[in-house]
N, C-alpha and C. Protein backbone atom coordinates (compact mmCIF):
# COMPACT_ATOMS: atom_id res chain seq x y z
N UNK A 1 1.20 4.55 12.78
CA UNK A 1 1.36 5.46 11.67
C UNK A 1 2.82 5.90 11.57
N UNK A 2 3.16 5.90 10.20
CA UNK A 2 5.01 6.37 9.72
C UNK A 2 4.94 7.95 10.72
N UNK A 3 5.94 8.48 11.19
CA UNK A 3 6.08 9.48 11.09
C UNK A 3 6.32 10.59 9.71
N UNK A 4 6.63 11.44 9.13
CA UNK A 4 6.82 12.15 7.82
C UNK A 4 8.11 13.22 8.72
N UNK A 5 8.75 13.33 7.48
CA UNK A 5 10.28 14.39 7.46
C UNK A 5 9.34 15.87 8.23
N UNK A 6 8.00 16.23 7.74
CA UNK A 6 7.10 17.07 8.55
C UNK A 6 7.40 17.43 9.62
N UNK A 7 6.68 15.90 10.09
CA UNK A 7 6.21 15.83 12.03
C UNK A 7 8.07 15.66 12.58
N UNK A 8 9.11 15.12 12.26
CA UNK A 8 10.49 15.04 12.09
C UNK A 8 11.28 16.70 12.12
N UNK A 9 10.95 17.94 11.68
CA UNK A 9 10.60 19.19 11.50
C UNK A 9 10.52 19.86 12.95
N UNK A 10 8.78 19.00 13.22
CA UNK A 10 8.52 20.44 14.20
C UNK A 10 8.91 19.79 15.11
N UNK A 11 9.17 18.51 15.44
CA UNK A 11 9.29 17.39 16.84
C UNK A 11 10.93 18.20 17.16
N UNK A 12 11.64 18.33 16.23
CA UNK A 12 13.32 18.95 16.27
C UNK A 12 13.20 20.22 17.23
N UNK A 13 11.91 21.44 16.55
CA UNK A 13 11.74 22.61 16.99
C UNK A 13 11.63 22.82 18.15
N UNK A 14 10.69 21.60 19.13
CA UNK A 14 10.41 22.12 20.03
C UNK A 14 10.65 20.59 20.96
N UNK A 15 11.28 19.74 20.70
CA UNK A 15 12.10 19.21 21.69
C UNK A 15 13.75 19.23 21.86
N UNK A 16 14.42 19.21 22.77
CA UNK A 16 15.88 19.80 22.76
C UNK A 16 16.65 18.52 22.91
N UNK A 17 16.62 17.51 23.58
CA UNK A 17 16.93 16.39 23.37
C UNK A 17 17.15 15.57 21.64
N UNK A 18 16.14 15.52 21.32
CA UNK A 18 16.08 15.46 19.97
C UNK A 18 16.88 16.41 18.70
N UNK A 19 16.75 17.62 19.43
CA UNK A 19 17.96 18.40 18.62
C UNK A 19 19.22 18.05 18.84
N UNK A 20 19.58 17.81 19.70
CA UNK A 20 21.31 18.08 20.83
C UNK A 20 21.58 16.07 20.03
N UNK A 21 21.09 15.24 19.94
CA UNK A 21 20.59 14.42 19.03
C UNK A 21 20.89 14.23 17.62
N UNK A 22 20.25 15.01 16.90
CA UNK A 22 20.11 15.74 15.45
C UNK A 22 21.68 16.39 15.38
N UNK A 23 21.89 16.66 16.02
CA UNK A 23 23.40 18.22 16.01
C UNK A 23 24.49 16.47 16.22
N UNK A 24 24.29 15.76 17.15
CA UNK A 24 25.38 14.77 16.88
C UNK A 24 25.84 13.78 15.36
N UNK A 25 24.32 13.26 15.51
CA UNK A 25 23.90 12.19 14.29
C UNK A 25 22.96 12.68 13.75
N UNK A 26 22.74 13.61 12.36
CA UNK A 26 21.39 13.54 11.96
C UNK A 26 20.84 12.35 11.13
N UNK A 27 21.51 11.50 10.69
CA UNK A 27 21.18 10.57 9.79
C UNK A 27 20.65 8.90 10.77
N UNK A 28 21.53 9.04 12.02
CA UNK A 28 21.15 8.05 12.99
C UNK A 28 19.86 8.66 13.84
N UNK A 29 19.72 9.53 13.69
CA UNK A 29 18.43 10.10 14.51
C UNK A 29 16.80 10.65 13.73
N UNK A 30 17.36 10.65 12.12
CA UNK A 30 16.66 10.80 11.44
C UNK A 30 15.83 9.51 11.26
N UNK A 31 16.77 7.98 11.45
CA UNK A 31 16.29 6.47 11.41
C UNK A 31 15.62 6.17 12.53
N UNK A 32 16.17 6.49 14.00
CA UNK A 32 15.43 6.55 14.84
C UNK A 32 14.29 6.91 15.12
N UNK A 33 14.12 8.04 14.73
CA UNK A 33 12.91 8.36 14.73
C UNK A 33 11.58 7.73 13.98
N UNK A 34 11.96 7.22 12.79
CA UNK A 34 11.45 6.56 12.09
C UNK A 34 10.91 7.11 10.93
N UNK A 35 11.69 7.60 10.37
CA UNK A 35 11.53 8.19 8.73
C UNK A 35 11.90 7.68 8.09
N UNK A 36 10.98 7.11 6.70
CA UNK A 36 11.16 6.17 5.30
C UNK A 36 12.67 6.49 4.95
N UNK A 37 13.15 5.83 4.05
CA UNK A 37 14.44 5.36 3.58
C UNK A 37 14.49 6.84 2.67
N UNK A 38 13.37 7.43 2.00
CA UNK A 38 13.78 8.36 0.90
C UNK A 38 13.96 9.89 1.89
N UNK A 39 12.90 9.87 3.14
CA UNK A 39 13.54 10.64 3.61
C UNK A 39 14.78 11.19 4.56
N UNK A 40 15.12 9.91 4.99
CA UNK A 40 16.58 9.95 5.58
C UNK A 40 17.38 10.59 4.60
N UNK A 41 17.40 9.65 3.27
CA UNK A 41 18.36 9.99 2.28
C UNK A 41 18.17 11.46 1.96
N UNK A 42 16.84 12.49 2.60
CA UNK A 42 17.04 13.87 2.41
C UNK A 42 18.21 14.47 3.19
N UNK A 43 17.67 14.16 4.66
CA UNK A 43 18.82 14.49 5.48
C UNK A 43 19.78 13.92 5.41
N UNK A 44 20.17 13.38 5.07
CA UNK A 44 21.76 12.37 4.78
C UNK A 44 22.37 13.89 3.78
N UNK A 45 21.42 14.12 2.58
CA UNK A 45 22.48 14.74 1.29
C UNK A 45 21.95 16.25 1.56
N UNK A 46 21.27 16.95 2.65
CA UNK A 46 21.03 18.10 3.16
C UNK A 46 19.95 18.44 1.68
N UNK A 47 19.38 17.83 1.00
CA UNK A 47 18.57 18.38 0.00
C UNK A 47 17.32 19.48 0.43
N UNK A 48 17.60 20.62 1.10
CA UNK A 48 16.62 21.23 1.51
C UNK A 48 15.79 21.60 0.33
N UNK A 49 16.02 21.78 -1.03
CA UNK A 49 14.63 21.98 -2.04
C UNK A 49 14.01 20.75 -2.03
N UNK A 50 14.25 20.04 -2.36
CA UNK A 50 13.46 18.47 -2.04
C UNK A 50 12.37 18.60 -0.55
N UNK A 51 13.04 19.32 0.30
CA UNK A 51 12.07 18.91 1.69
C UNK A 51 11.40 20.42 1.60
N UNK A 52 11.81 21.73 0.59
CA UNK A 52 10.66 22.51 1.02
C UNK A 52 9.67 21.96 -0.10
N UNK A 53 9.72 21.34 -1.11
CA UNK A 53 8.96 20.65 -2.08
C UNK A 53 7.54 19.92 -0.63
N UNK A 54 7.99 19.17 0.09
CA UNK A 54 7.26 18.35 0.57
C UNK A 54 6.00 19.22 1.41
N UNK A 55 6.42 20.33 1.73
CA UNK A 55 5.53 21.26 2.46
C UNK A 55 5.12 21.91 1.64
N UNK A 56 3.40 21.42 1.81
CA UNK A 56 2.30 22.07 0.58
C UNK A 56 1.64 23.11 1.39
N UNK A 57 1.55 23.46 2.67
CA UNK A 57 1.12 24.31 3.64
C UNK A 57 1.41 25.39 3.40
N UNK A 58 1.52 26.59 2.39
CA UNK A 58 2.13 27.75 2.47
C UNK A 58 1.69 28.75 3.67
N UNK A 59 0.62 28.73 4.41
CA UNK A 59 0.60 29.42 5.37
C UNK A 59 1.59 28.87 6.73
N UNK A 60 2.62 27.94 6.75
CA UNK A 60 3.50 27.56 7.78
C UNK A 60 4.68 28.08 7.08
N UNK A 61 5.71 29.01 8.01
CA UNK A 61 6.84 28.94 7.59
C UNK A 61 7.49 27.45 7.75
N UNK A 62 8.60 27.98 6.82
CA UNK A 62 9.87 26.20 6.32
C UNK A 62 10.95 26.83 7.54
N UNK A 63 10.96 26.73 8.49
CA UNK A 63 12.21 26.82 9.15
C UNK A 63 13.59 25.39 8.56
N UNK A 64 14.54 25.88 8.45
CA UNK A 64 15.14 24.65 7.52
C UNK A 64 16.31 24.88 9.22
N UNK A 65 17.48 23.40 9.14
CA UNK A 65 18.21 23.49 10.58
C UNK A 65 19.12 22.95 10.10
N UNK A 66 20.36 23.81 9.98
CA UNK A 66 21.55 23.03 9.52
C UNK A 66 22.31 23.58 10.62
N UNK A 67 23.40 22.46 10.69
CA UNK A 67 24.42 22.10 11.53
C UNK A 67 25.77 21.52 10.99
């Protein structure tokens, strides 16, 4: 199964490797991980309305992570 920019989200939150990662390359670690081409290209152009668009969950906060 794809991973989603989602599970990409909370996997950041609560692993530190993966952040320290993210904080070097987010766009090489965003591929790594294995997120579709449209959502790399989120994190590539920092489109955070586009990615709170994607979260239909309103009972989860959007923690958003810029660097």
């Amino acid at each position: 199964m794809a991973k989603s920019i989602q599970d990409f989200l909370v996997e950041l939150d609560t692993n530190s490797k993966l952040m320290e990662a993210y904080k070097s390359a987010p766009v090489a670690t965003a591929k790594k991980y294995g997120l579709s081409d449209n959502e790399v290209k989120i994190v590539e152009d920092q489109n955070w309305d586009e990615l709170s668009k994607r979260f239909d969950d309103t009972s989860k906060t959007i923690r958003v992570i810029s660097y």
